[in-house]
C-alpha atoms as a PDB file:
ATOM      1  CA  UNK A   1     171.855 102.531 102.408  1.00  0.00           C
ATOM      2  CA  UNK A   2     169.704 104.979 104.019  1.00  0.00           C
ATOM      3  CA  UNK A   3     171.689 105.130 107.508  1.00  0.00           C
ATOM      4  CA  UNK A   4     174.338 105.849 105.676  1.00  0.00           C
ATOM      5  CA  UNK A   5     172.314 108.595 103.900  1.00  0.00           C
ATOM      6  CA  UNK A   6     171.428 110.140 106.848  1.00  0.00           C
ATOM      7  CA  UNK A   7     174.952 109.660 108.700  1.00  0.00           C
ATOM      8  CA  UNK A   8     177.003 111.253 105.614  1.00  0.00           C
ATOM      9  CA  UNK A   9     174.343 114.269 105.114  1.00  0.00           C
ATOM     10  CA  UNK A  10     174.684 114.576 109.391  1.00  0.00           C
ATOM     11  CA  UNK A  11     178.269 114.716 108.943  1.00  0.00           C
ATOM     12  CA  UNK A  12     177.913 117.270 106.271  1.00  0.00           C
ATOM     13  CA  UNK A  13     175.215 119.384 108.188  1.00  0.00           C
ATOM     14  CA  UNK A  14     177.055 119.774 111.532  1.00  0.00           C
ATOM     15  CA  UNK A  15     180.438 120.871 109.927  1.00  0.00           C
ATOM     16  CA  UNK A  16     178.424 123.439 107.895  1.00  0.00           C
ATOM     17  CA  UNK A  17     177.181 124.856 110.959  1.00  0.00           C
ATOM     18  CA  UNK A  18     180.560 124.269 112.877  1.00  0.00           C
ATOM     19  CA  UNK A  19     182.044 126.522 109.864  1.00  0.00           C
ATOM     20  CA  UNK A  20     179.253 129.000 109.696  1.00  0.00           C
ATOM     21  CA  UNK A  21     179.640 129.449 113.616  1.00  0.00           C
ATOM     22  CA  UNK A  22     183.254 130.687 113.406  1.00  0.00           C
ATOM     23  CA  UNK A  23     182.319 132.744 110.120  1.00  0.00           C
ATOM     24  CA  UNK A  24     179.887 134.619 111.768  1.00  0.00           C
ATOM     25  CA  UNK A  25     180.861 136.067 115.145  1.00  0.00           C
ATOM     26  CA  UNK A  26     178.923 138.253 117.714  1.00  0.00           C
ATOM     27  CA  UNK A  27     179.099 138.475 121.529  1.00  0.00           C
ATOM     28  CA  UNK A  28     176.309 141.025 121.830  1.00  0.00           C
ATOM     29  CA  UNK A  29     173.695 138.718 120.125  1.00  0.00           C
ATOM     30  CA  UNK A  30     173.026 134.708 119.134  1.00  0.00           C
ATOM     31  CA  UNK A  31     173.412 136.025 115.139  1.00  0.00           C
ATOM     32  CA  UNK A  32     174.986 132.835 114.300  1.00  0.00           C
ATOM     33  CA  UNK A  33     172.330 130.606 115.253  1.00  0.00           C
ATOM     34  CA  UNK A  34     169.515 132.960 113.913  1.00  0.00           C
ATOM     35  CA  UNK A  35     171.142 132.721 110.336  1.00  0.00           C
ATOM     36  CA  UNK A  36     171.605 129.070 110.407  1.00  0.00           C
ATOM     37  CA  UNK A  37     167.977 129.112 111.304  1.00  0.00           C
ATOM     38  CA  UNK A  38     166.854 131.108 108.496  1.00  0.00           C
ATOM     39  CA  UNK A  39     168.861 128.654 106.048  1.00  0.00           C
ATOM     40  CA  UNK A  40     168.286 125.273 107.156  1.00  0.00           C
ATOM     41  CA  UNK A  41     164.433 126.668 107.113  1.00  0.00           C
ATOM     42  CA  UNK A  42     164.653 127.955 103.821  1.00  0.00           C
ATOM     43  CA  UNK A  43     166.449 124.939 102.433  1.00  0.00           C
ATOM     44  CA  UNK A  44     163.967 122.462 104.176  1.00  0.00           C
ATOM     45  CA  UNK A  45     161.470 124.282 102.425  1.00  0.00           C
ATOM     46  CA  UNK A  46     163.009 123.686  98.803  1.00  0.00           C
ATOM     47  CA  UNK A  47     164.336 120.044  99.483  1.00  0.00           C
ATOM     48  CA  UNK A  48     160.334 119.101 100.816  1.00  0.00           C
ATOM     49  CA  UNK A  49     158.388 121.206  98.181  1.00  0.00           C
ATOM     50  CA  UNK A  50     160.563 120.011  95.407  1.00  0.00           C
ATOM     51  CA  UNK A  51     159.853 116.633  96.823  1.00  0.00           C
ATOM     52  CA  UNK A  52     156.309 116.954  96.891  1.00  0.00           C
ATOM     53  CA  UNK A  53     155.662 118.787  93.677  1.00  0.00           C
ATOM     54  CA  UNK A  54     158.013 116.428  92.033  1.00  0.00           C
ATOM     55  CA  UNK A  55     158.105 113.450  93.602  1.00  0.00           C
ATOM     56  CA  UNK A  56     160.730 111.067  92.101  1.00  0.00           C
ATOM     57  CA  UNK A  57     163.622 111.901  94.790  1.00  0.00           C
ATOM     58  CA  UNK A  58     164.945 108.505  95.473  1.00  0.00           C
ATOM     59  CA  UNK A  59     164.600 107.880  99.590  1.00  0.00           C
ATOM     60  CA  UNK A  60     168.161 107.839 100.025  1.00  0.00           C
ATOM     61  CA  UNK A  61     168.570 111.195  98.069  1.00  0.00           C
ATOM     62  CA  UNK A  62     166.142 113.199 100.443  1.00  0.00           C
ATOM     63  CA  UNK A  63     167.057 111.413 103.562  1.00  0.00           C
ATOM     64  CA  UNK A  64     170.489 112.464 102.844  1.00  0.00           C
ATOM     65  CA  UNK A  65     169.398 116.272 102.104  1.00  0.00           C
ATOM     66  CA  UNK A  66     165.870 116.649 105.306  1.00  0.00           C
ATOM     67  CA  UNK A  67     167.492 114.204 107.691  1.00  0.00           C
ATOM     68  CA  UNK A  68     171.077 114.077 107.228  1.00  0.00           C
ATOM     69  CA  UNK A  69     172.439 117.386 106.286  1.00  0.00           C
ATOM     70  CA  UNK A  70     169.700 120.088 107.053  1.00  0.00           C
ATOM     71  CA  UNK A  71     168.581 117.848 110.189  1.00  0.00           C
ATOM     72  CA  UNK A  72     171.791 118.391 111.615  1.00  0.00           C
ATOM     73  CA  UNK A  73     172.688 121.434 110.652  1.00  0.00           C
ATOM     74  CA  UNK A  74     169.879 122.845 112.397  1.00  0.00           C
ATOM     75  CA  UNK A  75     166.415 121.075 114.022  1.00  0.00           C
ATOM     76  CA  UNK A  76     164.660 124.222 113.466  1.00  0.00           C
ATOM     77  CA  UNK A  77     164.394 123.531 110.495  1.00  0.00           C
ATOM     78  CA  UNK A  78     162.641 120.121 111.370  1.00  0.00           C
ATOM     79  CA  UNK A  79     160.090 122.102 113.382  1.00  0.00           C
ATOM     80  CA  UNK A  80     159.847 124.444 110.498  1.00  0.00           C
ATOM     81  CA  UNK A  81     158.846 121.764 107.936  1.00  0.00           C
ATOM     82  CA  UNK A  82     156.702 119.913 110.858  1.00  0.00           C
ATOM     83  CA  UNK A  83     154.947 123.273 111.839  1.00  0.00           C
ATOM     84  CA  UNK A  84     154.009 123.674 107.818  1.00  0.00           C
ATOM     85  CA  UNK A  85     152.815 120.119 107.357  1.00  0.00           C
ATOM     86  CA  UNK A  86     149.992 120.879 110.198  1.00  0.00           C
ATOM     87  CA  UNK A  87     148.951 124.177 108.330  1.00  0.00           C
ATOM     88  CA  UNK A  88     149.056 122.662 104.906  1.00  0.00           C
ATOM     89  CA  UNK A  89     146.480 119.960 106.629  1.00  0.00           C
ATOM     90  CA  UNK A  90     144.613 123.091 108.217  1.00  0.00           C
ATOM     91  CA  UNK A  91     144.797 121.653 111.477  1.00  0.00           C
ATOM     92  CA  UNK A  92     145.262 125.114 112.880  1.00  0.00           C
ATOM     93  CA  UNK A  93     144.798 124.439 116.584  1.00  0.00           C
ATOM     94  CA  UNK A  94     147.622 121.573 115.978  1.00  0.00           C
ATOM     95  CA  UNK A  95     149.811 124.137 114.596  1.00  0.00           C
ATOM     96  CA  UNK A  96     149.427 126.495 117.412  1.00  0.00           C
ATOM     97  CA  UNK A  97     149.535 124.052 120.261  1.00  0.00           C
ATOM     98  CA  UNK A  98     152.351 122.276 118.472  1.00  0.00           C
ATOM     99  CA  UNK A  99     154.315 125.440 117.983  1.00  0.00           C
ATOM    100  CA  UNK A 100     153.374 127.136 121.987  1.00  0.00           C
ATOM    101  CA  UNK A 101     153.944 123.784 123.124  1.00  0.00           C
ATOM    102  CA  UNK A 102     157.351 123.428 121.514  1.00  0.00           C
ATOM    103  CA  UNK A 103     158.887 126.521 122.574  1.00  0.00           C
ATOM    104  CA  UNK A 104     157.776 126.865 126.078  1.00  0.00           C
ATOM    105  CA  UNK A 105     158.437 123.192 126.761  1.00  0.00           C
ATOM    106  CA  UNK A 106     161.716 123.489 125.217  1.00  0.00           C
ATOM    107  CA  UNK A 107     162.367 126.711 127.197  1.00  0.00           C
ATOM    108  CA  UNK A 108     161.317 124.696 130.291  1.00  0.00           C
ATOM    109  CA  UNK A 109     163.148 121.788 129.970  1.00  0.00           C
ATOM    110  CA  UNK A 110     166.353 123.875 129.368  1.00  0.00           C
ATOM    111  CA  UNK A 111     165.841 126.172 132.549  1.00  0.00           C
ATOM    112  CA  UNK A 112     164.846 122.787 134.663  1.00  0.00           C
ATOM    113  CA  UNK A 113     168.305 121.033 133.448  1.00  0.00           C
ATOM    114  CA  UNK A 114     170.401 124.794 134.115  1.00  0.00           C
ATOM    115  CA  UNK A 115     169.051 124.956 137.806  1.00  0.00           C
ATOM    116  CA  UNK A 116     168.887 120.923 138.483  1.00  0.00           C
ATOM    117  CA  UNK A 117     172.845 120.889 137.152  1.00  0.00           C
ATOM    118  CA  UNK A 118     173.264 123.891 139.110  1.00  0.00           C
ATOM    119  CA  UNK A 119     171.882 122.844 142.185  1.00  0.00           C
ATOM    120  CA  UNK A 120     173.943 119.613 142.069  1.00  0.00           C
ATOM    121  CA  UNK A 121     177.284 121.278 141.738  1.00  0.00           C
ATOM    122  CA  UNK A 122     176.600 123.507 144.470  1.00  0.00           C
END
């Protein structure tokens, strides 16, 4: 029951964000993705706090919403709700390295992969 959870609210997530893509349409600047951003974050940020302050969301119900639909709709919004979780613990230096870490390495590993793929097709 949960995989299916999570595979319905995935559905669900990526054809929001397939739909929101074509709504919102810019050449001079990644708009799209910035406002998908900014709503999977916010919406992670309900779903979890809701979840803590209230606590009775079955498993299925918020694996469908965190995993499934806002998971795949964006993974910002993942390292959104993971990035909280360390400052809510006050594990400051966590948060920072966690958050540095995360973009540069993320920045790296997508330069490494443009210039290995374009280095091969050469």
């Amino acid at each position: 029951m949960n995989y299916l959870a999570i595979a319905f609210g995935a559905v669900l997530g990526a054809l929001l964000r397939h739909t929101l893509f074509g709504i919102i349409k810019s050449d001079s600047f990644p708009y799209h993705t910035l406002v998908v951003n900014i709503i999977g974050c916010f919406f992670i940020g309900v779903f979890a706090e809701y979840c803590i302050l209230k606590g009775n969301m079955p498993l299925p119900v918020r694996l469908f919403f965190i995993t499934g639909l806002l998971g795949s709709f964006t993974t910002f919004s993942s390292f959104a709700l993971d990035t909280g979780f360390l400052v809510d613990k006050g594990e400051i230096l966590k948060t920072f390295f966690y958050v540095g870490s995360s973009v540069l390495l993320g920045l790296a590993s997508y330069f490494a992969a443009v210039y290995l793929l374009r280095s091969l097709m050469r």
